[in-house]
PDB file of N, CA and C in Angstrom:
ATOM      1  N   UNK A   1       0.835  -1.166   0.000  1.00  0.00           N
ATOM      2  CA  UNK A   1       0.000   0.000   0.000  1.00  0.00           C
ATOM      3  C   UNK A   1       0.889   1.241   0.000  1.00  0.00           C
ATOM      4  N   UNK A   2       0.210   2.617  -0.855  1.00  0.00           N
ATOM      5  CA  UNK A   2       1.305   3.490  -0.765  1.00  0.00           C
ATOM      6  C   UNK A   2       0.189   4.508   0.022  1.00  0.00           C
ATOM      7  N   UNK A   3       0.896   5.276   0.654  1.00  0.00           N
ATOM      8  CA  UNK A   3       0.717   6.671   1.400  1.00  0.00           C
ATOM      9  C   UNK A   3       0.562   7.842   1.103  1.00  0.00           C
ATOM     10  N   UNK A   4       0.743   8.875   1.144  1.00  0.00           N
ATOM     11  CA  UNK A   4      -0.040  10.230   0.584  1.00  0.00           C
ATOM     12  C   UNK A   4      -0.454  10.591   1.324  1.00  0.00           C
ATOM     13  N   UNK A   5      -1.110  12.140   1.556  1.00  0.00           N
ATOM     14  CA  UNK A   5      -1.480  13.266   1.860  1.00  0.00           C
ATOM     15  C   UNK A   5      -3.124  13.581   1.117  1.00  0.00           C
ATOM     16  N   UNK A   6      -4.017  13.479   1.983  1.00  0.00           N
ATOM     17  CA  UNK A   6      -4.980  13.902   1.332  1.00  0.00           C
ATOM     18  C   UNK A   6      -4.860  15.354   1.142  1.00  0.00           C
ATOM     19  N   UNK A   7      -4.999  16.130  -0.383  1.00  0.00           N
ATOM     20  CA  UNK A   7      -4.937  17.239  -0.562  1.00  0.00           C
ATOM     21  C   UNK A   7      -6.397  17.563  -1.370  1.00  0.00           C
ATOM     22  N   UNK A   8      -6.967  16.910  -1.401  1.00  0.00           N
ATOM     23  CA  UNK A   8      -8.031  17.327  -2.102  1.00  0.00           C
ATOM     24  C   UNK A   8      -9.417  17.840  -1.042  1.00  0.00           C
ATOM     25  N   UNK A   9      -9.681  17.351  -0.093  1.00  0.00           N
ATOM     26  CA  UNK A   9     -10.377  17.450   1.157  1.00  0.00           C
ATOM     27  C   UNK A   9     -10.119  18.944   1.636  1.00  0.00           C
ATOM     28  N   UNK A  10     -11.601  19.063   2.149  1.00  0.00           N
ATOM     29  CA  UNK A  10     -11.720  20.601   3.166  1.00  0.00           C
ATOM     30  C   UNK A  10     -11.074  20.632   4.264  1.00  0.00           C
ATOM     31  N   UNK A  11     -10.414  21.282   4.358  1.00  0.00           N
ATOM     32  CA  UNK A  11      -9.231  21.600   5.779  1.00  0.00           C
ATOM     33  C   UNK A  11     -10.316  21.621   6.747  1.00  0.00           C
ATOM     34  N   UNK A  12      -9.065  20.949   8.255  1.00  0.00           N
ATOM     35  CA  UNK A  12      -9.475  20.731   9.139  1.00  0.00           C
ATOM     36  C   UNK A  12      -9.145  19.422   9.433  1.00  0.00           C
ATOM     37  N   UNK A  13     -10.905  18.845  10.392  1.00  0.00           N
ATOM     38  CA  UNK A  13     -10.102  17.156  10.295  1.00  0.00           C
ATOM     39  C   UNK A  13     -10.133  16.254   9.531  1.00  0.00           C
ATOM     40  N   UNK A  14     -10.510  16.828   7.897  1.00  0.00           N
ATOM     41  CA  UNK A  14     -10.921  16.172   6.780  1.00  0.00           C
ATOM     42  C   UNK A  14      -9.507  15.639   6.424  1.00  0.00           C
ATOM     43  N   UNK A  15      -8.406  16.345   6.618  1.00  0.00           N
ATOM     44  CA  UNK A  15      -7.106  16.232   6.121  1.00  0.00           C
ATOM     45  C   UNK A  15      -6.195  15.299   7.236  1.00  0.00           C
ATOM     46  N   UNK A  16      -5.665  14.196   6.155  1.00  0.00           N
ATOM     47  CA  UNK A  16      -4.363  13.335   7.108  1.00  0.00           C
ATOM     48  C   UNK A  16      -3.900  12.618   6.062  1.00  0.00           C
ATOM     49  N   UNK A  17      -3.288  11.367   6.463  1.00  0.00           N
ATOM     50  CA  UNK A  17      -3.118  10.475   5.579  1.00  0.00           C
ATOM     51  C   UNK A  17      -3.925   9.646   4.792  1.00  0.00           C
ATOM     52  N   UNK A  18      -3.481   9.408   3.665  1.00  0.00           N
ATOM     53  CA  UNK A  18      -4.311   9.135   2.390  1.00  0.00           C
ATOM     54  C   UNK A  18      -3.670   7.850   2.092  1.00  0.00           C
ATOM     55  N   UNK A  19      -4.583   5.801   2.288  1.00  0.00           N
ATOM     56  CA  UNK A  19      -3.475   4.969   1.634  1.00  0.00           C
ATOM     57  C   UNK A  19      -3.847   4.873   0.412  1.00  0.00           C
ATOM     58  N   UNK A  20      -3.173   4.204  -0.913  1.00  0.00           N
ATOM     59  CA  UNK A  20      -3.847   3.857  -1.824  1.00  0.00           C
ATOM     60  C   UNK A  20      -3.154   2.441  -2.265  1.00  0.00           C
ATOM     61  N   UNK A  21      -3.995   1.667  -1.940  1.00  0.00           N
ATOM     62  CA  UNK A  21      -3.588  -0.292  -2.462  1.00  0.00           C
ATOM     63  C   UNK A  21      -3.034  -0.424  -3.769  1.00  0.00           C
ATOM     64  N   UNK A  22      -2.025  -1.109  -3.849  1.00  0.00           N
ATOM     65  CA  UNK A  22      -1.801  -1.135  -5.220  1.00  0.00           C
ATOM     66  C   UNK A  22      -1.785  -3.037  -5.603  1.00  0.00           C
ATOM     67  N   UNK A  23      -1.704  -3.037  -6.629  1.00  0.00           N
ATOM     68  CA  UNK A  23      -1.935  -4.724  -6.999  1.00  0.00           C
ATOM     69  C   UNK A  23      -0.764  -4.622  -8.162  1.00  0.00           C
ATOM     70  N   UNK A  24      -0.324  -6.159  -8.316  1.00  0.00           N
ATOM     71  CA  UNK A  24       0.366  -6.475  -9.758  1.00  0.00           C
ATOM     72  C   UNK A  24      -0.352  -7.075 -10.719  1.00  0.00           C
ATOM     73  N   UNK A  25      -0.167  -6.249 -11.678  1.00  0.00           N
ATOM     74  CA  UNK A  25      -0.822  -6.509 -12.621  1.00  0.00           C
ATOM     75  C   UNK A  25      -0.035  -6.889 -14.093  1.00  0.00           C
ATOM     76  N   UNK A  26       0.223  -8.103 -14.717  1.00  0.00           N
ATOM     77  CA  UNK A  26       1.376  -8.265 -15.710  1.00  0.00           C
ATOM     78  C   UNK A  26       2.374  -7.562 -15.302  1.00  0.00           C
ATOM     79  N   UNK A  27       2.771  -8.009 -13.971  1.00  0.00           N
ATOM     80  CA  UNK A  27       4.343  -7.541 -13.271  1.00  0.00           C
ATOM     81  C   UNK A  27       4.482  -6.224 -13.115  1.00  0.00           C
ATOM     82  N   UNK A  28       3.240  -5.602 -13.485  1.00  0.00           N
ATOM     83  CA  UNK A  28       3.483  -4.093 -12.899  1.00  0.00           C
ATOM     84  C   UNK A  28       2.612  -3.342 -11.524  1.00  0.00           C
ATOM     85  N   UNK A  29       2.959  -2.285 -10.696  1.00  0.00           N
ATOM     86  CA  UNK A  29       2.268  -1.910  -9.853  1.00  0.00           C
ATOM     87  C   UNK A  29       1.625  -1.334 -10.407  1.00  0.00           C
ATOM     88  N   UNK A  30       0.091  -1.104 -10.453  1.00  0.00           N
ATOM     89  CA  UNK A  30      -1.026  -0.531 -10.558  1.00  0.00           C
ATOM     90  C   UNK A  30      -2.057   0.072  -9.139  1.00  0.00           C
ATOM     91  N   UNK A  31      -2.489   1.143  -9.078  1.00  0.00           N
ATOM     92  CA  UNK A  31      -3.571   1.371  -8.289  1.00  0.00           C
ATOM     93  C   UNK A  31      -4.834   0.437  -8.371  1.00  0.00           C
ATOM     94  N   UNK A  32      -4.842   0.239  -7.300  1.00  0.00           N
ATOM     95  CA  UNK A  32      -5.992  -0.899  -7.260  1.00  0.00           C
ATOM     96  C   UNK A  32      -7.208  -0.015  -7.282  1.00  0.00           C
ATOM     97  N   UNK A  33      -8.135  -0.539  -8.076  1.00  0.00           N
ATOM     98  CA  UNK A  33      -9.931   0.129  -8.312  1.00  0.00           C
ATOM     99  C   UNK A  33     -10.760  -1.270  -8.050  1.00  0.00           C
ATOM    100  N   UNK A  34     -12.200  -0.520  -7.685  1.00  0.00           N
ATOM    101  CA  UNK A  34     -13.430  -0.969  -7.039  1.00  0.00           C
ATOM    102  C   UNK A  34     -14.264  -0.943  -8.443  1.00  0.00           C
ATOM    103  N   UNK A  35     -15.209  -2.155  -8.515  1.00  0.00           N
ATOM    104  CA  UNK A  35     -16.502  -2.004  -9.280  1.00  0.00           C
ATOM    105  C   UNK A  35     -17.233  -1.722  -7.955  1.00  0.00           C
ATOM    106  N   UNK A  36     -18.449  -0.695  -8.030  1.00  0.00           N
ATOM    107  CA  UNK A  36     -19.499  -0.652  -7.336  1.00  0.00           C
ATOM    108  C   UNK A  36     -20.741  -1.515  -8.345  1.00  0.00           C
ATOM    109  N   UNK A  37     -21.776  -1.331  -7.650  1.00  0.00           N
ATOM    110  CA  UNK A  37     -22.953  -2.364  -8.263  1.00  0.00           C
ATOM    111  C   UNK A  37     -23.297  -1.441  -9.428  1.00  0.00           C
ATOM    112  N   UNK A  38     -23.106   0.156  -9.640  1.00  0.00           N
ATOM    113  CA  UNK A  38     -23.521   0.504 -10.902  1.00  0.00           C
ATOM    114  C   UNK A  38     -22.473   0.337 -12.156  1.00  0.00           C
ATOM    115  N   UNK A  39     -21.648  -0.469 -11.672  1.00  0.00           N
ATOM    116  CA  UNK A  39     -20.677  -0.652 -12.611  1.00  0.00           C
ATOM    117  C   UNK A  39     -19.301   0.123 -13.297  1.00  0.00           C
ATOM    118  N   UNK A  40     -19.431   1.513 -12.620  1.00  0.00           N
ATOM    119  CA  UNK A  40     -18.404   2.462 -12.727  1.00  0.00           C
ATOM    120  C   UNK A  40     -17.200   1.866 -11.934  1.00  0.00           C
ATOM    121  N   UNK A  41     -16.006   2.004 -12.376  1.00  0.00           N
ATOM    122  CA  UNK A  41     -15.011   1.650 -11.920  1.00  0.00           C
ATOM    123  C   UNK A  41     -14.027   3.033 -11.131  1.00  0.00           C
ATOM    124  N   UNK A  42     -13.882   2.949  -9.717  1.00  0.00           N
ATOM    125  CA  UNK A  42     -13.038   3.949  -9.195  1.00  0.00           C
ATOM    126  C   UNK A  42     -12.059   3.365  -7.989  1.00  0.00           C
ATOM    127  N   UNK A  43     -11.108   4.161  -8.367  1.00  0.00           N
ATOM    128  CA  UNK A  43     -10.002   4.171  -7.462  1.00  0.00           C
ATOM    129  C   UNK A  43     -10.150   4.174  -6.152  1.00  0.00           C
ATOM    130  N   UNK A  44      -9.189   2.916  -5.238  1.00  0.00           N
ATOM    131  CA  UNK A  44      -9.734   2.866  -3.867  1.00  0.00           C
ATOM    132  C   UNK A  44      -8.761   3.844  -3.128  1.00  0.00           C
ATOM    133  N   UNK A  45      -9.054   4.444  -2.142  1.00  0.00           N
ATOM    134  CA  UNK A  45      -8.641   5.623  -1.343  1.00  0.00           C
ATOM    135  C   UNK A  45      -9.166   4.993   0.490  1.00  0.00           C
ATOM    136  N   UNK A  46      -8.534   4.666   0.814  1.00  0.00           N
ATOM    137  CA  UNK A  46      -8.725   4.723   2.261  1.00  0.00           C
ATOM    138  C   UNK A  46      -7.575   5.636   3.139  1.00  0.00           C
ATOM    139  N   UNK A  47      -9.080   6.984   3.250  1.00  0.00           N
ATOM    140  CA  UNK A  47      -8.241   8.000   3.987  1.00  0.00           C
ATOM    141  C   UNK A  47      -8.054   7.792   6.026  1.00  0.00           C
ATOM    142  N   UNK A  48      -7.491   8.497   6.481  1.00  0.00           N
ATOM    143  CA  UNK A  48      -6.893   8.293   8.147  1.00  0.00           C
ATOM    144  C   UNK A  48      -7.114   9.711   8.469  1.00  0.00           C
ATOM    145  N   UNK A  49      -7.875  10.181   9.080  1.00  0.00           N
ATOM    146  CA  UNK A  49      -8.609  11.392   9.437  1.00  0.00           C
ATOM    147  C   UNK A  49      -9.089  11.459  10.771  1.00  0.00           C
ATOM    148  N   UNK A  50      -9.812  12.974  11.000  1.00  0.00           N
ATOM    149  CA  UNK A  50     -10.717  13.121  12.170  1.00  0.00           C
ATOM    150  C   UNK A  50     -12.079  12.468  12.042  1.00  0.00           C
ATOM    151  N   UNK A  51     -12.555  12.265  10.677  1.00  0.00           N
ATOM    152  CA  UNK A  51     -13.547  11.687  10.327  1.00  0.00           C
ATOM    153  C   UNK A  51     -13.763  10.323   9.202  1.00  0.00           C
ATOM    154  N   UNK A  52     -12.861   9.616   9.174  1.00  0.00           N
ATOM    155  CA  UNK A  52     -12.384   8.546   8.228  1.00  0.00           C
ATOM    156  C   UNK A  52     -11.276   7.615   8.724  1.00  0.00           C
ATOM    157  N   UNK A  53     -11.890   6.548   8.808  1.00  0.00           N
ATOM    158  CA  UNK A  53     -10.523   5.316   9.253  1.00  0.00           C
ATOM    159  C   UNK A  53     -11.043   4.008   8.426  1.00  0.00           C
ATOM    160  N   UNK A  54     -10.565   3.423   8.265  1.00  0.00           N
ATOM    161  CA  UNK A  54     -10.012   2.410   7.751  1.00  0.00           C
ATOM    162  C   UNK A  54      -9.151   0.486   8.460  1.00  0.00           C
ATOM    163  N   UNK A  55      -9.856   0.009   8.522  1.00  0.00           N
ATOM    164  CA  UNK A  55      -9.349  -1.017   8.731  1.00  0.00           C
ATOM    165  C   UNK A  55      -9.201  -2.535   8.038  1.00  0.00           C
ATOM    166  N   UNK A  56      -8.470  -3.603   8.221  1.00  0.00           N
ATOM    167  CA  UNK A  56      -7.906  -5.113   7.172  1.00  0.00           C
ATOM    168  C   UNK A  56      -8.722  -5.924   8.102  1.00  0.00           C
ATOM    169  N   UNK A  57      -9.987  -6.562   7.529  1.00  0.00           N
ATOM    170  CA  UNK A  57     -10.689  -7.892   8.339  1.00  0.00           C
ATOM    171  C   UNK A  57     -10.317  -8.479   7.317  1.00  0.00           C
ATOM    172  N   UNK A  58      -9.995 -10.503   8.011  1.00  0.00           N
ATOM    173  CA  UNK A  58      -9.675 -11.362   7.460  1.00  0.00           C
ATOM    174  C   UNK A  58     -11.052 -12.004   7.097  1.00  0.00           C
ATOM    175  N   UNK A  59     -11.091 -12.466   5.877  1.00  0.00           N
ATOM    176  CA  UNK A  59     -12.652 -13.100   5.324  1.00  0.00           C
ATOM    177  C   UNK A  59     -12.193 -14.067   4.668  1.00  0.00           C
ATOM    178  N   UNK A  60     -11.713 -15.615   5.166  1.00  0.00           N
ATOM    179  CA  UNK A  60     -11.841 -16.978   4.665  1.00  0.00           C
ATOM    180  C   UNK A  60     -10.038 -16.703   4.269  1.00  0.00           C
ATOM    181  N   UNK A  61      -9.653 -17.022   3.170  1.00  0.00           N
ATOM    182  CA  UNK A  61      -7.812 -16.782   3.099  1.00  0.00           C
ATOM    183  C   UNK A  61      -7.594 -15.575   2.416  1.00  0.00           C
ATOM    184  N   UNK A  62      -9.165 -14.950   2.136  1.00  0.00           N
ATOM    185  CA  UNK A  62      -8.561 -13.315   1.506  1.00  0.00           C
ATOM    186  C   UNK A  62      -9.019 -11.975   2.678  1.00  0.00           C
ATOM    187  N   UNK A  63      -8.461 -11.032   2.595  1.00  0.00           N
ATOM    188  CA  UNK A  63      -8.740  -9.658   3.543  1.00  0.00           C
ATOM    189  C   UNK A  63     -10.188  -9.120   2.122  1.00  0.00           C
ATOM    190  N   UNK A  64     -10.669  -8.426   3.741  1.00  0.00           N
ATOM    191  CA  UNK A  64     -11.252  -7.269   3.109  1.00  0.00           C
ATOM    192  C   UNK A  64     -11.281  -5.810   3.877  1.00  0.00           C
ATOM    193  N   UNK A  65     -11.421  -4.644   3.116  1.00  0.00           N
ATOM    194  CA  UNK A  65     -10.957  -3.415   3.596  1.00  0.00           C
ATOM    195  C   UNK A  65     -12.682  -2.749   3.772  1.00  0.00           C
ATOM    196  N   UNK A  66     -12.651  -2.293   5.733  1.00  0.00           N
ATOM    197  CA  UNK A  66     -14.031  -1.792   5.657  1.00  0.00           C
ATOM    198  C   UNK A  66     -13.488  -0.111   5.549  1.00  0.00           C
ATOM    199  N   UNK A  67     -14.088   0.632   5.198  1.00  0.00           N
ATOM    200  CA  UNK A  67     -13.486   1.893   5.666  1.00  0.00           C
ATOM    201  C   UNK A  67     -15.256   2.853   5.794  1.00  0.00           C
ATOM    202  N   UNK A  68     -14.789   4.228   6.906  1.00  0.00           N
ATOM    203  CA  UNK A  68     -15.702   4.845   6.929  1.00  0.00           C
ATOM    204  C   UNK A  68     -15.111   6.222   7.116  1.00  0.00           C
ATOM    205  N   UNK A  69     -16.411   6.962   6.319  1.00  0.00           N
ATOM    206  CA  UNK A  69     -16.068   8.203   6.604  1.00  0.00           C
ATOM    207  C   UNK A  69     -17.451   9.157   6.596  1.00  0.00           C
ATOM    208  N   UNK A  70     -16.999  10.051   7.153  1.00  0.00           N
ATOM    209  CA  UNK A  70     -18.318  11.509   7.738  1.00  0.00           C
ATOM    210  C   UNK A  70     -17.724  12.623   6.938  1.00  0.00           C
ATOM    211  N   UNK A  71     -18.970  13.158   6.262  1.00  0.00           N
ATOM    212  CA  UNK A  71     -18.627  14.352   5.727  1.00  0.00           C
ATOM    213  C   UNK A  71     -20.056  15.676   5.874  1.00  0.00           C
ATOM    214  N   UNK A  72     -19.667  16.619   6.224  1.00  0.00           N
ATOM    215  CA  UNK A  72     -21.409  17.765   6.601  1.00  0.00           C
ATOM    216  C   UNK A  72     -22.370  17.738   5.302  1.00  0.00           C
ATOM    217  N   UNK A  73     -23.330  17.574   5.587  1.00  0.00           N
ATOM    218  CA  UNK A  73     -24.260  18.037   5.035  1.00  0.00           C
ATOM    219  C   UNK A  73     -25.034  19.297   4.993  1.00  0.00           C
ATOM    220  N   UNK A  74     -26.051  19.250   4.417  1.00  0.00           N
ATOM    221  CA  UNK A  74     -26.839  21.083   4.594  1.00  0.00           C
ATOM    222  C   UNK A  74     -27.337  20.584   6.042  1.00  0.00           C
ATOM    223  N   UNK A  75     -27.916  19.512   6.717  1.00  0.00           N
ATOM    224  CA  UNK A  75     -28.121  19.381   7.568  1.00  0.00           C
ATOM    225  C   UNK A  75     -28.114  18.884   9.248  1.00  0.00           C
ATOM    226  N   UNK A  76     -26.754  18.597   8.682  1.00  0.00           N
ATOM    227  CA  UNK A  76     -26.121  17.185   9.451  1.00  0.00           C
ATOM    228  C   UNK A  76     -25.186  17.133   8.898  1.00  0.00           C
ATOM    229  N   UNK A  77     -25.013  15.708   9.271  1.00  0.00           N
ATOM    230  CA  UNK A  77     -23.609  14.773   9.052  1.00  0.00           C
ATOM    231  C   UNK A  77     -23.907  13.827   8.158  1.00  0.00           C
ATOM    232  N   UNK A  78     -23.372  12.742   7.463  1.00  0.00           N
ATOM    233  CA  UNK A  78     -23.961  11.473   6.854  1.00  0.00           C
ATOM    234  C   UNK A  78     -22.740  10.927   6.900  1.00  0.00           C
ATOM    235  N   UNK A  79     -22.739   9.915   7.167  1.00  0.00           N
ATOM    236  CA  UNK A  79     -21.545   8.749   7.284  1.00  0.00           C
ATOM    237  C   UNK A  79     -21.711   7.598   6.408  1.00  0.00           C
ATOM    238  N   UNK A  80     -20.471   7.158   5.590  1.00  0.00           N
ATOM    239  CA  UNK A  80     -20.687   6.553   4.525  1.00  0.00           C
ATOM    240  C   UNK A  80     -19.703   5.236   4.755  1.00  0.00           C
ATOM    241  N   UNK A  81     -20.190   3.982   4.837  1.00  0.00           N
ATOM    242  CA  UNK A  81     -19.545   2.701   5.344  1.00  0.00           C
ATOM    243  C   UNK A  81     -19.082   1.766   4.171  1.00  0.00           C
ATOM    244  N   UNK A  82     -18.273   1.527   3.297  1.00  0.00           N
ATOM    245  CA  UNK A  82     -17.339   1.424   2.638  1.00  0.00           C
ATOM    246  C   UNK A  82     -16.788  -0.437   3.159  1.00  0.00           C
ATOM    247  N   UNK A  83     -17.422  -1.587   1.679  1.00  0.00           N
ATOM    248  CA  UNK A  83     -16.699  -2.620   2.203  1.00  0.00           C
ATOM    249  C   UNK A  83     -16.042  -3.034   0.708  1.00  0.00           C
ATOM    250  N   UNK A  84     -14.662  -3.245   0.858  1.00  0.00           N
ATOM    251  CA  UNK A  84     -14.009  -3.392  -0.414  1.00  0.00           C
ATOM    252  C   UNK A  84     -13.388  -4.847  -0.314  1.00  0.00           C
ATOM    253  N   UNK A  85     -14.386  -6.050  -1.567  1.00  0.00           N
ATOM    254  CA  UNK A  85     -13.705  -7.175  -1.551  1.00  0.00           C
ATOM    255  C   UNK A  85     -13.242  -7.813  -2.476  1.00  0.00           C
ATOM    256  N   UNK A  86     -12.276  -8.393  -2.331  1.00  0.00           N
ATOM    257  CA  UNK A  86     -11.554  -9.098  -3.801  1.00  0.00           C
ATOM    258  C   UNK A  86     -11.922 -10.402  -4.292  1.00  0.00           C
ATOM    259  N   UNK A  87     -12.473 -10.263  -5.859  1.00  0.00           N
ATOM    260  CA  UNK A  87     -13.619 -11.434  -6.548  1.00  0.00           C
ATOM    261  C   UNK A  87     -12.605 -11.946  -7.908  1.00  0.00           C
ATOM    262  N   UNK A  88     -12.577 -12.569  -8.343  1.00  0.00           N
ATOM    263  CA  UNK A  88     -12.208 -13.433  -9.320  1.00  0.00           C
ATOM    264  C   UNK A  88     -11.942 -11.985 -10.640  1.00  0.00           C
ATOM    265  N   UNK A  89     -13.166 -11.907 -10.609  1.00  0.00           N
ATOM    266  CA  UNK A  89     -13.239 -10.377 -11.210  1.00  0.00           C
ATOM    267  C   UNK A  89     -13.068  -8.604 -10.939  1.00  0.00           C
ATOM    268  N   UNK A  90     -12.178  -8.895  -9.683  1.00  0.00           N
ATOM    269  CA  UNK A  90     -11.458  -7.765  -9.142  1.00  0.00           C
ATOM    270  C   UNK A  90     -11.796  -7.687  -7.767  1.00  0.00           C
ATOM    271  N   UNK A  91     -11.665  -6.147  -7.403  1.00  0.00           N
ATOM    272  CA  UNK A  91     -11.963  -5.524  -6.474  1.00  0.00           C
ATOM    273  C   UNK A  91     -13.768  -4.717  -6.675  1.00  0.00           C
ATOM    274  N   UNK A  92     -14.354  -5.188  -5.817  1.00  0.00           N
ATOM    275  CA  UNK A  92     -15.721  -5.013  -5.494  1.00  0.00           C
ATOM    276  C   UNK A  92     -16.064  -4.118  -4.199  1.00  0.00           C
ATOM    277  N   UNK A  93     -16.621  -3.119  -4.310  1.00  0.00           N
ATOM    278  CA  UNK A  93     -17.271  -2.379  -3.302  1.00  0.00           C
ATOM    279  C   UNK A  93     -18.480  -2.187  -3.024  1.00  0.00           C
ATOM    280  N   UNK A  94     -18.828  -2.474  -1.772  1.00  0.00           N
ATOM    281  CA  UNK A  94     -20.575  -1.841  -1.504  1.00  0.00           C
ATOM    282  C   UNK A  94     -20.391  -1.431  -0.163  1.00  0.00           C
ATOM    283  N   UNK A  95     -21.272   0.052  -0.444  1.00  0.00           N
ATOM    284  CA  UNK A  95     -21.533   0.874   0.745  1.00  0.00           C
ATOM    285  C   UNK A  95     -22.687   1.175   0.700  1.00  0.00           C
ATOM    286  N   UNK A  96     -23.274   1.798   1.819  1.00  0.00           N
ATOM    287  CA  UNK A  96     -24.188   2.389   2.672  1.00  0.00           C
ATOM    288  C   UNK A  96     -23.688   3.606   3.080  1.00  0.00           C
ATOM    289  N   UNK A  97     -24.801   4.162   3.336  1.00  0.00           N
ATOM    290  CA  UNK A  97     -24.897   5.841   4.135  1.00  0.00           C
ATOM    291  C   UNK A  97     -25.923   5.809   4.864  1.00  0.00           C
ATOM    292  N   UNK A  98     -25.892   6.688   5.957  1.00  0.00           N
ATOM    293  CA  UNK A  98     -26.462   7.124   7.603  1.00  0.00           C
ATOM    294  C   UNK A  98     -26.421   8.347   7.967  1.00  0.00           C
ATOM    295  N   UNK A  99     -27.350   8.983   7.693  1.00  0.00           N
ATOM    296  CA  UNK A  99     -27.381  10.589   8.596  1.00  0.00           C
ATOM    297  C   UNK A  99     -26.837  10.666   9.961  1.00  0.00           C
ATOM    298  N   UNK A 100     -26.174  10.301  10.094  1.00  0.00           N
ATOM    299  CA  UNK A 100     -25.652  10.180  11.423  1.00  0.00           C
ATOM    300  C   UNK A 100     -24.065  11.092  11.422  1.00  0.00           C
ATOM    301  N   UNK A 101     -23.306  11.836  12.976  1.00  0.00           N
ATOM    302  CA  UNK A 101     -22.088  12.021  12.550  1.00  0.00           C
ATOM    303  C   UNK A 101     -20.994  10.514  13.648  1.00  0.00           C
ATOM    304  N   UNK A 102     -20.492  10.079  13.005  1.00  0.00           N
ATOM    305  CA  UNK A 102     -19.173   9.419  13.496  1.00  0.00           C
ATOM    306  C   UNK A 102     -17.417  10.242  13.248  1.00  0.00           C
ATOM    307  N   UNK A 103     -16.821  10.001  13.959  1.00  0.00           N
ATOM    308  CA  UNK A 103     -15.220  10.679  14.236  1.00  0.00           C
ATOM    309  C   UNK A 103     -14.330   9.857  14.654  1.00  0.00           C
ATOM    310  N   UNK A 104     -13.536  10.040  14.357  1.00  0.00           N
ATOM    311  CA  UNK A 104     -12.016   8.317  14.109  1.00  0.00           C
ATOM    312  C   UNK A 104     -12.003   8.538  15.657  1.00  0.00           C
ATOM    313  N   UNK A 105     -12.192   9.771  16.624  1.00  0.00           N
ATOM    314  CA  UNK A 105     -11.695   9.272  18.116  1.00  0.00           C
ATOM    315  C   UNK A 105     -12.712   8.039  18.781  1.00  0.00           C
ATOM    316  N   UNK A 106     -14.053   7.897  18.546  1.00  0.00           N
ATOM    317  CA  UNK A 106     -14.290   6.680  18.654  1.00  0.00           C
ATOM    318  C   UNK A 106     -14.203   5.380  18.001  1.00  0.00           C
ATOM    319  N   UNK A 107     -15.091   4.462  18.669  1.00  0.00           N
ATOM    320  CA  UNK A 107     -14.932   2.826  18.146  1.00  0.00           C
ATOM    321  C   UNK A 107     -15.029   2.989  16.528  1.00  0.00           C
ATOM    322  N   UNK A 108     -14.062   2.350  16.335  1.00  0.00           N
ATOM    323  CA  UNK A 108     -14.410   1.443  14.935  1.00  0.00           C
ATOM    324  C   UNK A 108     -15.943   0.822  14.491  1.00  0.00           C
ATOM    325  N   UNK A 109     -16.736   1.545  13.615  1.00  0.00           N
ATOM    326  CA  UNK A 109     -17.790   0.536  13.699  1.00  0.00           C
ATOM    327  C   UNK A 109     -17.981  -0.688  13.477  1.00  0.00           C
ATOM    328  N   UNK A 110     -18.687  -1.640  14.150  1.00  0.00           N
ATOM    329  CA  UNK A 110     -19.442  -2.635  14.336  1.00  0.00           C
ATOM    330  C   UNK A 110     -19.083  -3.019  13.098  1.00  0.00           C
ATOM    331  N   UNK A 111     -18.578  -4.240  12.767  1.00  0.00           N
ATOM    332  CA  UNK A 111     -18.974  -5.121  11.154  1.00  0.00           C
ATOM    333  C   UNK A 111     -20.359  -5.177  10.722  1.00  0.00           C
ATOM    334  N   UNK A 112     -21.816  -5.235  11.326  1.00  0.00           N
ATOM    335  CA  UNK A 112     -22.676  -5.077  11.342  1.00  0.00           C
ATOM    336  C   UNK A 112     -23.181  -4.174  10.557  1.00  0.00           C
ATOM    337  N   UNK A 113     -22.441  -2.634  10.656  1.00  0.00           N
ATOM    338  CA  UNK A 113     -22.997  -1.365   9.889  1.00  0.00           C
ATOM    339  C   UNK A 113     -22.229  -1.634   8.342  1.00  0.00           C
ATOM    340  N   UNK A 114     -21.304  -2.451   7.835  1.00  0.00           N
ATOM    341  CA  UNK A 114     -20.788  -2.799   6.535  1.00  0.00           C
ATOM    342  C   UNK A 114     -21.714  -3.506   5.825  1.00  0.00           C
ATOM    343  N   UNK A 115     -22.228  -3.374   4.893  1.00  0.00           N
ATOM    344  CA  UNK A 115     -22.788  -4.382   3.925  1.00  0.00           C
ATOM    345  C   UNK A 115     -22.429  -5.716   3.542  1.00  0.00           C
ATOM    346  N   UNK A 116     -22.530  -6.922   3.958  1.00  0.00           N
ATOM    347  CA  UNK A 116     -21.698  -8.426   3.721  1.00  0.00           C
ATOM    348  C   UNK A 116     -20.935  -7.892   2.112  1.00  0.00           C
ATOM    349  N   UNK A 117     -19.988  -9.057   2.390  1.00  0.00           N
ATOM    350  CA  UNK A 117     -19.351  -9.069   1.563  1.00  0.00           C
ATOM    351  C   UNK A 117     -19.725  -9.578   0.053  1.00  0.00           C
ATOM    352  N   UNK A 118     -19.168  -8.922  -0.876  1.00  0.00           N
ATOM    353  CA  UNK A 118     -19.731  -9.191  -2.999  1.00  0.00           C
ATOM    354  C   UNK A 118     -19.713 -10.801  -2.719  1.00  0.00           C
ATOM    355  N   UNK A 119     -20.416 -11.672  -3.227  1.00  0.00           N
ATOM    356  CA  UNK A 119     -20.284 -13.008  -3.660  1.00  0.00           C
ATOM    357  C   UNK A 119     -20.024 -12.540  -5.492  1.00  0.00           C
TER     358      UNK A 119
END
């Protein structure tokens, strides 16, 4: 995994470290990307913030990466729960969102609030 600086994020505690997974691909390093269920393909980013963390659960002999993050709304907060798993046919993501605010100084959420993992 390589490291970075989130620079694109609203200052404050939006900003820290930025990882980004990389895979080999025909012997080369590549940034590793997510299909979501609409089929767009994007780059995985698990940022380390006041409002975003990231953690490696083991699922059978492969990992999967949950990550979450909070960002304001017009009315609130919404927190967006992030599960990234690796399929025959890549890297697969499904998330959820919650009007709710969460902040990296507490618990890690619950595996519960992640969406099971892509079959």
């Amino acid at each position: 995994m390589k490291h970075s600086m989130e620079l694109t994020a609203p200052a404050g505690s939006y900003i820290d470290p930025l990882t980004v997974p990389v895979q080999v691909i025909n012997h080369k390093l590549k940034r590793a990307e997510a299909t979501p269920p609409d089929g767009r393909i994007e780059p995985i980013k698990l940022p380390l913030t006041g409002k975003a963390a990231w953690k490696k659960v083991a699922i059978g002999i492969a990992d999967d990466l949950l990550s979450v993050s909070c960002q304001p709304q017009a009315d609130g907060f919404v927190t967006t729960f992030r599960r990234y798993h690796t399929t025959r046919r890549g890297w697969q993501v499904r998330m959820r969102s919650e009007p709710i605010l969460w902040e990296s100084d507490g618990e890690f959420p619950k595996g519960g609030r992640f969406l099971s993992a892509v079959q």
